[in-house]
Protein backbone atom coordinates (compact mmCIF):
# COMPACT_ATOMS: atom_id res chain seq x y z
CA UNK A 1 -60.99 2.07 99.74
CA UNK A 2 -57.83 -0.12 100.54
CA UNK A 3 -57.09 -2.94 98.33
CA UNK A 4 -57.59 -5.42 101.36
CA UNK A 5 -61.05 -3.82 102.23
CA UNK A 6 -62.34 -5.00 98.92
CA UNK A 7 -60.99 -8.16 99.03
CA UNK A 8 -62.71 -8.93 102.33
CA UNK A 9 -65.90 -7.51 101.16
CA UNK A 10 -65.51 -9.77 98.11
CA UNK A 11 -64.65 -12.82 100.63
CA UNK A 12 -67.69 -11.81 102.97
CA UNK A 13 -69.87 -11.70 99.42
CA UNK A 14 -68.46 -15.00 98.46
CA UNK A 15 -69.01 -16.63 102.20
CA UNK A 16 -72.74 -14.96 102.07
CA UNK A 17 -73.85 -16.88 98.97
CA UNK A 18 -72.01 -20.01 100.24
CA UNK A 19 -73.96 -19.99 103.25
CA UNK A 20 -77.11 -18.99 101.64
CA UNK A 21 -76.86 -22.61 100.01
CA UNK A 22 -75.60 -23.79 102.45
CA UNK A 23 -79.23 -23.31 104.00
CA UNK A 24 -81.15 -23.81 101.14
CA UNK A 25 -79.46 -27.34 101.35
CA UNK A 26 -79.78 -27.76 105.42
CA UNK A 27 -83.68 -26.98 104.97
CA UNK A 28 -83.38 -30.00 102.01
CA UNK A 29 -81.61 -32.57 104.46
CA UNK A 30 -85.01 -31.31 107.12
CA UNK A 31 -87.35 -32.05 104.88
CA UNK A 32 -85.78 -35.55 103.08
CA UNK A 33 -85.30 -36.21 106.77
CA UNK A 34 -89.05 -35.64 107.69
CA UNK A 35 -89.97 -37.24 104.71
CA UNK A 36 -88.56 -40.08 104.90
CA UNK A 37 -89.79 -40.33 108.28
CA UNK A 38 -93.59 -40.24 107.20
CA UNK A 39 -92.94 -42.72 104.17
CA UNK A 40 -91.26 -45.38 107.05
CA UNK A 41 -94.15 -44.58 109.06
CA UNK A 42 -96.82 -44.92 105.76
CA UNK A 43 -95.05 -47.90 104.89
CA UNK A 44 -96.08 -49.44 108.87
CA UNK A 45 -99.64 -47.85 108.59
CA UNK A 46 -100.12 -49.74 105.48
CA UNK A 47 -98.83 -52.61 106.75
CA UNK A 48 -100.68 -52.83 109.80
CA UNK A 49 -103.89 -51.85 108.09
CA UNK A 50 -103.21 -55.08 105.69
CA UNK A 51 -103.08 -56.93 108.94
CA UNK A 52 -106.18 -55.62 110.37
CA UNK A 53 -108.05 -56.53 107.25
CA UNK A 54 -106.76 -59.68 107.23
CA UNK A 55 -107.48 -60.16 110.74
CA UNK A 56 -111.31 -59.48 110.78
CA UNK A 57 -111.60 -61.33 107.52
CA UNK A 58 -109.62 -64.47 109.23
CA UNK A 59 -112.30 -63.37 112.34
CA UNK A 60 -115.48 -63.06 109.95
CA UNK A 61 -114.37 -66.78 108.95
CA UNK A 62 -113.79 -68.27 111.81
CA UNK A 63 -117.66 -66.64 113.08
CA UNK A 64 -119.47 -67.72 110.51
CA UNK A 65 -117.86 -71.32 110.55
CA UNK A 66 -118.69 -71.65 114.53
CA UNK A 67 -122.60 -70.56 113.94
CA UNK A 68 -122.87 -72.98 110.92
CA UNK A 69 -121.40 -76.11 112.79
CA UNK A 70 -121.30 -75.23 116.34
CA UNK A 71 -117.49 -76.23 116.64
CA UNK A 72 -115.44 -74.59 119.66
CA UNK A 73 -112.56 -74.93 117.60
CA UNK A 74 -113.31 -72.14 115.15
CA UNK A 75 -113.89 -70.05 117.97
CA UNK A 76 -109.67 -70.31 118.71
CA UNK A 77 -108.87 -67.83 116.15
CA UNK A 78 -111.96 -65.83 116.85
CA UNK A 79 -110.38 -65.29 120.27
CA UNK A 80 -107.01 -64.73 119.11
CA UNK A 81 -107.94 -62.10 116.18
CA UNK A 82 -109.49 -60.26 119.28
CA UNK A 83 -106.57 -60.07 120.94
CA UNK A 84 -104.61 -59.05 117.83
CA UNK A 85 -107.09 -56.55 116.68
CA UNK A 86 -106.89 -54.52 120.14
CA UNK A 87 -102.92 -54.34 120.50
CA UNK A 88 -102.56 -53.72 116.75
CA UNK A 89 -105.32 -51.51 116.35
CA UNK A 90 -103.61 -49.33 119.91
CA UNK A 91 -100.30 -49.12 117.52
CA UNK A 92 -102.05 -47.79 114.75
CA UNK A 93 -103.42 -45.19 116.52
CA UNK A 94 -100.12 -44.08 117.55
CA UNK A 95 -98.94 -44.25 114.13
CA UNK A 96 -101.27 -42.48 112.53
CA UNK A 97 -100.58 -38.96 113.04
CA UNK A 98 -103.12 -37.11 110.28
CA UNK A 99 -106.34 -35.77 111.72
CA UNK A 100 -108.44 -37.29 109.00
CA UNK A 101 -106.66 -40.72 109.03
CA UNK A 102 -107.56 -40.30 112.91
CA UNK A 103 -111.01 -40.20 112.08
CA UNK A 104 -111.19 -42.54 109.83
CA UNK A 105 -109.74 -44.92 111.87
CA UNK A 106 -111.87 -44.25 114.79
CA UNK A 107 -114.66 -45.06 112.16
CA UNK A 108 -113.41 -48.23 111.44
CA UNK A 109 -112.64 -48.96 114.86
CA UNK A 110 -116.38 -48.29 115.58
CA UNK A 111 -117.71 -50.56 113.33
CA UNK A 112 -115.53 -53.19 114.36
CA UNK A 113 -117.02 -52.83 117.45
CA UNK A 114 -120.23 -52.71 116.65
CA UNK A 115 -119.52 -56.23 114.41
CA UNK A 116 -117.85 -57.78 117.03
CA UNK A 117 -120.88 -56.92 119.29
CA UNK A 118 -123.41 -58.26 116.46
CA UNK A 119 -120.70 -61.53 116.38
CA UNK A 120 -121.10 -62.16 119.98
CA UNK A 121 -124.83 -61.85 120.18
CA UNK A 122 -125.28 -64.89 117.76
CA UNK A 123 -122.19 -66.90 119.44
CA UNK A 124 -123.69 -66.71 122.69
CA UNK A 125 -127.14 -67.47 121.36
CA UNK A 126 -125.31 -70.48 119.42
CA UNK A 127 -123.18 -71.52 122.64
CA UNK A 128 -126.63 -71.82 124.91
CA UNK A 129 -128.20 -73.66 121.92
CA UNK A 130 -125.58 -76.46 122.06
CA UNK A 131 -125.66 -76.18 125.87
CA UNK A 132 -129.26 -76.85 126.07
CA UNK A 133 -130.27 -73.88 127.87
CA UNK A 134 -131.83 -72.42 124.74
CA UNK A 135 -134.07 -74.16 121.74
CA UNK A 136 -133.43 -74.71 118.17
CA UNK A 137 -136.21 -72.23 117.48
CA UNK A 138 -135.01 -69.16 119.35
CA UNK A 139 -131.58 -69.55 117.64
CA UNK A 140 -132.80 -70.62 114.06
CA UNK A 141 -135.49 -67.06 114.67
CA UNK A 142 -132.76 -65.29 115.75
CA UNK A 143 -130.53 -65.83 113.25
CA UNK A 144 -132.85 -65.49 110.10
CA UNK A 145 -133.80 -62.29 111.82
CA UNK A 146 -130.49 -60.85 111.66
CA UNK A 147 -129.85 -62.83 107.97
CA UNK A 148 -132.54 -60.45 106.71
CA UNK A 149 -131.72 -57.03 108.06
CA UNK A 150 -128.11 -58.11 106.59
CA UNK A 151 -126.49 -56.39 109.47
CA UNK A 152 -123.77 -58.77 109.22
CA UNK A 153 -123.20 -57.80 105.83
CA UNK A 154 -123.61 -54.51 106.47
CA UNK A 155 -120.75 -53.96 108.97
CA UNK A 156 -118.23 -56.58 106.53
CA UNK A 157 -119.18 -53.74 103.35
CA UNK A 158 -118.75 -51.21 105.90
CA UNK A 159 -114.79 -52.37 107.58
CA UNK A 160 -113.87 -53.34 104.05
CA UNK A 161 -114.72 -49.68 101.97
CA UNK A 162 -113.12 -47.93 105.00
CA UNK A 163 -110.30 -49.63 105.07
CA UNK A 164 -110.22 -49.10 101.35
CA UNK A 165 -110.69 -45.00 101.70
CA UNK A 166 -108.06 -45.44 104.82
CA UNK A 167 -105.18 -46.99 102.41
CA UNK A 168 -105.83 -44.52 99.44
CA UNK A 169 -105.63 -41.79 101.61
CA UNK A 170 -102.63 -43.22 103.08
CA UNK A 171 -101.05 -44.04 99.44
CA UNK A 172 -101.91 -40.13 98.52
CA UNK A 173 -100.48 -38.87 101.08
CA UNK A 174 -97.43 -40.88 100.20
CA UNK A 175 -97.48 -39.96 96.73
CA UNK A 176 -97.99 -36.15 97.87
CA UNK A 177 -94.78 -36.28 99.98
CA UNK A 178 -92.95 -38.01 97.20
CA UNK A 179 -93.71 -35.15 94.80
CA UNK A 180 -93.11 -32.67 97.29
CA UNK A 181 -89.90 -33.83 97.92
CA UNK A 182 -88.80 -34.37 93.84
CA UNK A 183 -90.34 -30.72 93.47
CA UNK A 184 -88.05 -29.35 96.93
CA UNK A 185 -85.02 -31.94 95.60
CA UNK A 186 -85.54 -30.12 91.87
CA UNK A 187 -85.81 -26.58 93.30
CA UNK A 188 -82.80 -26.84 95.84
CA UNK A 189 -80.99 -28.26 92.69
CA UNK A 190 -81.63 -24.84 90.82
CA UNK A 191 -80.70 -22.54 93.52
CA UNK A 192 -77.87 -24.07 94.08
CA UNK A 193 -76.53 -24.32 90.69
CA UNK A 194 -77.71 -20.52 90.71
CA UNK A 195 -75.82 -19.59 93.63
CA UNK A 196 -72.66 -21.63 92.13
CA UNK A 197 -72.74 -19.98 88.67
CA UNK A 198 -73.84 -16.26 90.78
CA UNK A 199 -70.39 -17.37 92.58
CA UNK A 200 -68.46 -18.30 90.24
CA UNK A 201 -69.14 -15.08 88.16
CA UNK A 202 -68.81 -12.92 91.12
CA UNK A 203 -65.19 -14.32 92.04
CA UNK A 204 -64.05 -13.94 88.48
CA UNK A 205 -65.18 -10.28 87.78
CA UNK A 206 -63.85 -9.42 91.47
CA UNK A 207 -60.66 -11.17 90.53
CA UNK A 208 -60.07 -9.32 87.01
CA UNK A 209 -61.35 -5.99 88.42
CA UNK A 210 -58.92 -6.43 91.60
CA UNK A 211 -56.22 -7.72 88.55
CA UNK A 212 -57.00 -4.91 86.32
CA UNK A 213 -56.91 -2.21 89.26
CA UNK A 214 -53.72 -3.71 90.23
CA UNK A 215 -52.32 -3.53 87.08
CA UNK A 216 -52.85 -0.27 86.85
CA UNK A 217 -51.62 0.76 89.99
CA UNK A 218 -48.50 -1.32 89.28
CA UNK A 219 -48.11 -0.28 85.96
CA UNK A 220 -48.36 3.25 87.02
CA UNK A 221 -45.91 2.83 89.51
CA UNK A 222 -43.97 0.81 86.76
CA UNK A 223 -44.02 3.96 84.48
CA UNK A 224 -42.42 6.01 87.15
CA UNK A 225 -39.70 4.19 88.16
CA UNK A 226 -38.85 4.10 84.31
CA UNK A 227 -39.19 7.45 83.96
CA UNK A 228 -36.74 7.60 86.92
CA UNK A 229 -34.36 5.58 85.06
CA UNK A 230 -34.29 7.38 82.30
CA UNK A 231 -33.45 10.63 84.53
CA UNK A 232 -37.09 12.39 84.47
CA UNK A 233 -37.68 13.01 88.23
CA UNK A 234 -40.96 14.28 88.03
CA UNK A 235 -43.95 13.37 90.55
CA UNK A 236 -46.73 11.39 90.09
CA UNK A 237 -49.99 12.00 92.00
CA UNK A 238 -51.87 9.25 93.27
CA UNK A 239 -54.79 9.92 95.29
CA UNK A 240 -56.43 6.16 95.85
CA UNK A 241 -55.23 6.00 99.41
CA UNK A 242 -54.50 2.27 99.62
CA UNK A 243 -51.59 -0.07 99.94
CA UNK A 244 -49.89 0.84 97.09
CA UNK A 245 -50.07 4.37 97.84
CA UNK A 246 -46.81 4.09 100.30
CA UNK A 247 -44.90 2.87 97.31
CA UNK A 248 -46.25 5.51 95.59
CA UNK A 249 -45.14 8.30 97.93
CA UNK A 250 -41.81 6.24 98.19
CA UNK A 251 -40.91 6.58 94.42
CA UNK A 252 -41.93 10.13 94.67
CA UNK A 253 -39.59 10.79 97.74
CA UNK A 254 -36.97 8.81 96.12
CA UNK A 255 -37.48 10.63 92.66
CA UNK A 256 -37.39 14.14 94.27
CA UNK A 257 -33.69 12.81 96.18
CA UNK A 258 -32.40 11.55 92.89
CA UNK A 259 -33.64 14.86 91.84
CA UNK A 260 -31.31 17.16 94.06
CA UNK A 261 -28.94 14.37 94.13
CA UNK A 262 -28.03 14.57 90.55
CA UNK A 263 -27.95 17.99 90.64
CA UNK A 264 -25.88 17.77 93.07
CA UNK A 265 -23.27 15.66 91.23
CA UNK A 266 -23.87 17.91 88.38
CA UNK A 267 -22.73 20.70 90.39
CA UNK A 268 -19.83 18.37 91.39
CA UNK A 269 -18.68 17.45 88.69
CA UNK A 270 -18.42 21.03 86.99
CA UNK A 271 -16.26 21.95 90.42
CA UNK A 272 -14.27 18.95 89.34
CA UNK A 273 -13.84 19.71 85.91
CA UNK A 274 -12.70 23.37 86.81
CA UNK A 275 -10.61 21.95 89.62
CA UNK A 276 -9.08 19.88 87.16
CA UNK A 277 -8.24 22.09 84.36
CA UNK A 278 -7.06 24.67 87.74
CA UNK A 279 -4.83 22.09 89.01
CA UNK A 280 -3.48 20.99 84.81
CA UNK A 281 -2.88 24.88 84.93
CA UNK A 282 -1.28 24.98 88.00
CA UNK A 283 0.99 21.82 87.47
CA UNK A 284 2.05 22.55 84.14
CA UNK A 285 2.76 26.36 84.98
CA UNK A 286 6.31 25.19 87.26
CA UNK A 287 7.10 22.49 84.39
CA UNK A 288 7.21 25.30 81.38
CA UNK A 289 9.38 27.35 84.06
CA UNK A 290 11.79 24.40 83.77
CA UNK A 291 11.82 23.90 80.50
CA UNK A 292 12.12 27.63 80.06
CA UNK A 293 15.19 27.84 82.52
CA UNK A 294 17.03 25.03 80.85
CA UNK A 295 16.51 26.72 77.53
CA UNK A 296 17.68 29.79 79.31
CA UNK A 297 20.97 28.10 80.32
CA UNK A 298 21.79 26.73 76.74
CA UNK A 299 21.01 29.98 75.10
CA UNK A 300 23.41 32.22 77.72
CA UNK A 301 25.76 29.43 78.93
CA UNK A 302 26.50 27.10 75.58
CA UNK A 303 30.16 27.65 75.72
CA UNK A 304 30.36 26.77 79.32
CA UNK A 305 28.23 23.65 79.54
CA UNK A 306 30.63 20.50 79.09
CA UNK A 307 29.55 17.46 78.36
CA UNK A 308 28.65 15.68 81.75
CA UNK A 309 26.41 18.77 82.09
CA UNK A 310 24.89 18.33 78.78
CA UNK A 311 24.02 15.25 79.41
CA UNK A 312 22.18 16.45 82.45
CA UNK A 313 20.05 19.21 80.29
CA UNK A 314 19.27 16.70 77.86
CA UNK A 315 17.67 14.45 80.75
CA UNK A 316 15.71 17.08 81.95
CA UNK A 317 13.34 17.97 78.63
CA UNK A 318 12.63 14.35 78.66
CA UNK A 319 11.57 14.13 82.25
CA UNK A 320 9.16 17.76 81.71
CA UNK A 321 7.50 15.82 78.37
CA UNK A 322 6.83 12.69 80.85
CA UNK A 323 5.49 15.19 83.61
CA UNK A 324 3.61 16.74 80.98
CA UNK A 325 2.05 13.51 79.93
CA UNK A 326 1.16 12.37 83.41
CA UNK A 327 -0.60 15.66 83.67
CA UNK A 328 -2.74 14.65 80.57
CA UNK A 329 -3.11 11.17 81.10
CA UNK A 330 -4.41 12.42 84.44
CA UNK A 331 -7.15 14.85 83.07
CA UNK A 332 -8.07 12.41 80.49
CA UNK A 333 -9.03 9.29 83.20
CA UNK A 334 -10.68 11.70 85.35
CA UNK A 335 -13.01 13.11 82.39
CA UNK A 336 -13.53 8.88 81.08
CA UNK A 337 -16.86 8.32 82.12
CA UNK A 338 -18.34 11.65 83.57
CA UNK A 339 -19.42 12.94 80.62
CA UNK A 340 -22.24 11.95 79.06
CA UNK A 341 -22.86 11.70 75.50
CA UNK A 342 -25.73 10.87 73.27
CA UNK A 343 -26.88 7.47 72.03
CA UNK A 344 -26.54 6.66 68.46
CA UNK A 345 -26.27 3.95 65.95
CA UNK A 346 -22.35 2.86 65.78
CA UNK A 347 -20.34 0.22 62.90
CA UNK A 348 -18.16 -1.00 65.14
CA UNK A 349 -16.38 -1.71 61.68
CA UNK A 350 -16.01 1.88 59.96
CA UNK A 351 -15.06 3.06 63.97
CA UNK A 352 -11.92 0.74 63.71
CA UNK A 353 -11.07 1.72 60.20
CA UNK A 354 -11.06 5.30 61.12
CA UNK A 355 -8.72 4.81 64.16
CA UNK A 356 -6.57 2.75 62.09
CA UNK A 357 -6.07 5.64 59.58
CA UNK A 358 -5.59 8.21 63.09
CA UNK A 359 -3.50 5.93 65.34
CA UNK A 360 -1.45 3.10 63.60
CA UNK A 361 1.69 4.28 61.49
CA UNK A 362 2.61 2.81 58.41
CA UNK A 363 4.72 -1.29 58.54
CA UNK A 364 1.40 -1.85 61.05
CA UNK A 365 -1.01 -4.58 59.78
CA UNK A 366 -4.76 -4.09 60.92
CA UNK A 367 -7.44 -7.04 60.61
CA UNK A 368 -10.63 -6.20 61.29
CA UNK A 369 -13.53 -8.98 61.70
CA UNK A 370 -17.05 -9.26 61.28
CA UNK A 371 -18.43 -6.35 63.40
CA UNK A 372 -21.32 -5.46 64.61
CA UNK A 373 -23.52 -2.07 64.24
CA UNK A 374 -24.43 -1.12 68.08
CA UNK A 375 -26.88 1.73 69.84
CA UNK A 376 -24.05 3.04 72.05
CA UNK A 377 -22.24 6.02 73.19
CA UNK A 378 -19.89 6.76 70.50
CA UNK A 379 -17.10 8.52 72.24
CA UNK A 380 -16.59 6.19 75.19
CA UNK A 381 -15.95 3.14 72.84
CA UNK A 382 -14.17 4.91 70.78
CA UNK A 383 -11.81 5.72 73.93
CA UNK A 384 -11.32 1.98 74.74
CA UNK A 385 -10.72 0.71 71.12
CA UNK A 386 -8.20 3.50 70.80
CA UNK A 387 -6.31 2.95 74.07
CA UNK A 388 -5.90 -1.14 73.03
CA UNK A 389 -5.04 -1.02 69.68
CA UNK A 390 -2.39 2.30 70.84
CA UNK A 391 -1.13 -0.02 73.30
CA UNK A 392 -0.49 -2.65 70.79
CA UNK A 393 1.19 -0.34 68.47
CA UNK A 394 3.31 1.11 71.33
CA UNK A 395 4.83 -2.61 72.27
CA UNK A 396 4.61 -4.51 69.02
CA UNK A 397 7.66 -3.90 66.17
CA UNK A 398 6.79 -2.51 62.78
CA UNK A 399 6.96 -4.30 59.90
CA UNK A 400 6.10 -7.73 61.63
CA UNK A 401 2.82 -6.67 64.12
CA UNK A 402 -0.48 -7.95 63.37
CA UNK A 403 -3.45 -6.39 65.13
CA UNK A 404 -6.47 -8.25 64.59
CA UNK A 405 -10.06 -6.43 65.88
CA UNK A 406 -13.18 -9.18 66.44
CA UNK A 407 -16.15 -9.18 68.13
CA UNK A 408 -19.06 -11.49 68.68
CA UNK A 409 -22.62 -11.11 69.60
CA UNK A 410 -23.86 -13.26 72.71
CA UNK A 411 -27.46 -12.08 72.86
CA UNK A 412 -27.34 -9.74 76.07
CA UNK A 413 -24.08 -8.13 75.17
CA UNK A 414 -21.08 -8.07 73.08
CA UNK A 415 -17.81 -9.38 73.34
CA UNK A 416 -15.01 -7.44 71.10
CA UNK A 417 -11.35 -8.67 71.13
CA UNK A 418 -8.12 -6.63 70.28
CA UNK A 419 -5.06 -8.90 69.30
CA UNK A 420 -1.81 -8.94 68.57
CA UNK A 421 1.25 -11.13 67.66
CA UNK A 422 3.90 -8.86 69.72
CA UNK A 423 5.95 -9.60 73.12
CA UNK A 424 3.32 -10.78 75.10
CA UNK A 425 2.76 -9.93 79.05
CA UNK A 426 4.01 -12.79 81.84
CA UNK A 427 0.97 -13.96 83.34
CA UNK A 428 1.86 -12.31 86.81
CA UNK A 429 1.16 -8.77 85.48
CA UNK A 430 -1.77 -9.51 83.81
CA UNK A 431 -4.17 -7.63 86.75
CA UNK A 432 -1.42 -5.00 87.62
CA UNK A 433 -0.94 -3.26 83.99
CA UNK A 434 -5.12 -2.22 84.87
CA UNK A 435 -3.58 -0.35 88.07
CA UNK A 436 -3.22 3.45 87.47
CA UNK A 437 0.54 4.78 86.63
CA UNK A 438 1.30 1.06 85.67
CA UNK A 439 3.39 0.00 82.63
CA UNK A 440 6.14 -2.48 82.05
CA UNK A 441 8.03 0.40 80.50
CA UNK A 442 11.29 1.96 81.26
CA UNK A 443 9.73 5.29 83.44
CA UNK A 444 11.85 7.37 81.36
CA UNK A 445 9.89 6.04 78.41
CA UNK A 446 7.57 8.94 77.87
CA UNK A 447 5.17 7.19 75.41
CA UNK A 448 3.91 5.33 78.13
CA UNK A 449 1.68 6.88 81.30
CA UNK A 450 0.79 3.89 82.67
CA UNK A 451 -2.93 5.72 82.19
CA UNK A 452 -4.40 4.27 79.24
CA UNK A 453 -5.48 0.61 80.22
CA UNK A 454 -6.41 1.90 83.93
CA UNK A 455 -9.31 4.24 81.22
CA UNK A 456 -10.40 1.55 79.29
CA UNK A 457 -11.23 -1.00 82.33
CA UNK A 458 -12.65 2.39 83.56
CA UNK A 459 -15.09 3.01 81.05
CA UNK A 460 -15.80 -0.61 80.39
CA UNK A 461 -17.03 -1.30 84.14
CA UNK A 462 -18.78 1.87 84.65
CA UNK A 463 -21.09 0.32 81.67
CA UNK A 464 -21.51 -2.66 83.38
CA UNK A 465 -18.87 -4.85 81.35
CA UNK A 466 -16.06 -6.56 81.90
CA UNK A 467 -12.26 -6.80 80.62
CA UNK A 468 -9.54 -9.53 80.95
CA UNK A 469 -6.20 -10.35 79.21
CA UNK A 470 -5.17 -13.18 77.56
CA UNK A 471 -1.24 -13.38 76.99
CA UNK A 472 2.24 -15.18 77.68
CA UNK A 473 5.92 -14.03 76.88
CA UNK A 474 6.70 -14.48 73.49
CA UNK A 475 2.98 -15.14 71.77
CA UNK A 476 0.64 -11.99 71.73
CA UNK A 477 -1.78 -10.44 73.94
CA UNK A 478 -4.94 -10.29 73.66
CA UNK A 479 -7.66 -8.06 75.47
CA UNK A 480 -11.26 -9.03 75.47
CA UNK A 481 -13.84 -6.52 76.99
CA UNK A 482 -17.77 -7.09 77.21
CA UNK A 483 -20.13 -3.85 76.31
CA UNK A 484 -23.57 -4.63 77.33
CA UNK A 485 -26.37 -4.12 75.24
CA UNK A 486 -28.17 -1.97 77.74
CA UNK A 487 -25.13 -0.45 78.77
CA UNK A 488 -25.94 2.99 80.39
């Protein structure tokens, strides 16, 4: 499965449980919603069935003060909590929306009736009494009579203990939705803190195993190019057929190129190295004829060579040892740097004290600094140390030349210095003495190729350092090349 497959299925994961709680919390906003809604509405049943209560007890008041003293005036709010009671009592219906508040509301709507029918018996039996269409007697009967069936008391217990049930069903259903709601508020609260630690946990271990399996996928393909590096070309199967496969198969491709590349330059190289030694052969073959001819000449002809023509014969050896040295100096920069040699722990020290004893002749003076001990190719330095501090010897005077050897460690690479206190070089020919067949030598001078400075920045640069001169006429030169630490 590709690398971006799992990461969407991890993102579609992720998204799933988000929107699971999402819901879970949507369904929570519903039900506070409808909640709420039925407290607001509680709080106006409640309050309106306050009012009713009120309102027949302000009624019974008013009745019983009108029968007892016959005054119109309590009769006002009589009339009035009428009113009231059948506009408030139309809202609460409305309000009320449970089937047993319904009934219970009907019930005490009933009553009321029937009490407000029981009222206006007795205040129309009191109203003709005052009028004088009825006698003392037939209201004082009829009102005893109704005194002692209580019915009047009857219907007052009656409103009042249903208006009682009505409220504390009304406050339990309040309560109920309360608790229902702290119990849905509570419950949402723990799936969602579920789903956050389910994500949470879910987006790290798909993060470390997508960081671990690309890890591994890098580090594999890490491995290989290393092992590429280090020249082994061999292929690495890789059979997880995602993103990183390409690079895969890239490295692999590239691997098997370097592979028949480096062969290749292997077979190359050998062609060169036999062409070289062919050509050295072939070169050098028409120089010995020379030499031998001349030597031919003074053997048969000595008592016929005069002088102008001995000075000729004696210019002609030294021009066949310069050819011959060309020839070498040749050979020898186009083997610097093609062949390879082995690693190994080198004192730069004890490698400058053994060239001293090889290269520099006696008057000579050799200081050699604090050196380091480098993993390097042996050979190659050896090459460049030997080529400077020649090159000193070759321009500086004995008795009076100082060569001092130095080198300092700058944490990626070293820096080694070759000095001395001879002629110097004029600025202007500081680059060109690097340029092959260069020297500030006489050309008849057959000490000096021209080679030997064009093999050291040669083998310095092909290891990925660097070499400069520091000199002026008259006060020493001194060469400073850099040899990298991880040098190839």
């Amino acid at each position: 499965m590709k690398l971006a497959t799992q990461i969407f299925l991890g993102f579609l994961i992720a998204i799933s449980i988000d929107l699971l709680d999402s819901f879970f919390n949507y369904r929570l906003t519903l039900r506070v919603k409808t909640i709420s809604e039925f407290i607001d509405r509680s709080e106006d049943v409640i309050r309106n069935s306050g009012i009713l209560s009120r309102e027949i007890v302000e009624m019974q008041s008013a009745f019983q003060g009108f029968i007892l003293t016959g005054d119109r005036q309590f009769l006002i709010p009589y009339d009035q909590g009428l009113r009231d009671f059948s506009s408030r009592g139309s809202e609460m219906q409305e309000l009320v929306s449970q089937p047993g508040q319904k009934k219970m509301l009907d019930s005490i709507l009933v009553v009321y009736h029937r009490w407000v029918s029981y009222a206006n018996g007795l205040i129309q039996a009191r109203k003709e009494m005052t009028a004088g269409l009825g006698t003392v007697e037939n209201f004082h009967g009829l009102l005893e009579s109704e005194l002692r069936k209580g019915i009047g008391r009857e219907y007052s217990r009656q409103i009042g203990e249903l208006f009682h049930s009505f409220n504390e069903v009304e406050y339990r259903q309040r309560d109920l939705r309360r608790k229902n709601l702290a119990d849905s508020i509570d419950r949402t609260d723990r799936y969602s803190l579920l789903f956050s630690i389910t994500l949470i946990l879910m987006g790290l271990g798909m993060a470390l195993f997508l960081v671990k399996k690309i890890s591994r996928r890098i580090g594999s393909l890490v491995r290989l190019a290393e092992r590429i590096s280090w020249g082994d070309f061999s292929q690495v199967t890789d059979d997880k057929k995602d993103e990183l496969s390409s690079l895969s198969a890239s490295l692999n491709v590239m691997s098997e190129k370097l592979s028949r590349n480096i062969s290749e330059l292997e077979k190359k190289n050998a062609e060169l190295n036999q062409f070289a030694y062919v050509v050295s052969h072939d070169l050098k073959a028409p120089v010995r004829g020379i030499s031998n001819v001349v030597r031919w000449i003074e053997e048969d002809h000595a008592s016929e060579i005069n002088p102008t023509m001995r000075k000729y014969l004696d210019f002609i050896p030294e021009r066949i040892s310069r050819m011959e040295a060309l020839i070498d100096g040749l050979l020898e920069y186009a083997r610097a740097g093609r062949e390879g040699a082995v690693k190994e722990a080198v004192d730069v020290g004890v490698l400058i004290s053994e060239l001293a004893d090889l290269i520099v002749p006696e008057g000579y003076t050799v200081q050699i600094g604090q050196l380091p001990v480098i993993f390097t190719e042996r050979l190659p330095l050896h090459q460049v140390f030997s080529n400077l501090i020649g090159n000193a010897v070759k321009y500086g005077p004995a008795g009076s030349t100082v060569i001092k050897v130095s080198g300092v460690d700058y944490g990626t690479h070293y820096e080694f210095a070759v000095e001395d206190n001879g002629p110097g070089i004029d600025p202007e020919f500081h680059e060109k003495i690097f340029g092959l067949f260069q020297t500030l030598r006489e050309r008849a001078d057959k000490e000096s190729t021209g080679i030997g400075l064009s093999i050291v920045r040669k083998i310095v640069e092909e290891r990925g350092g660097v070499v400069r001169l520091e000199s002026s006429p008259g006060k020493g030169a001194k060469f400073i090349f850099t040899w990298p630490k991880n040098g190839i």
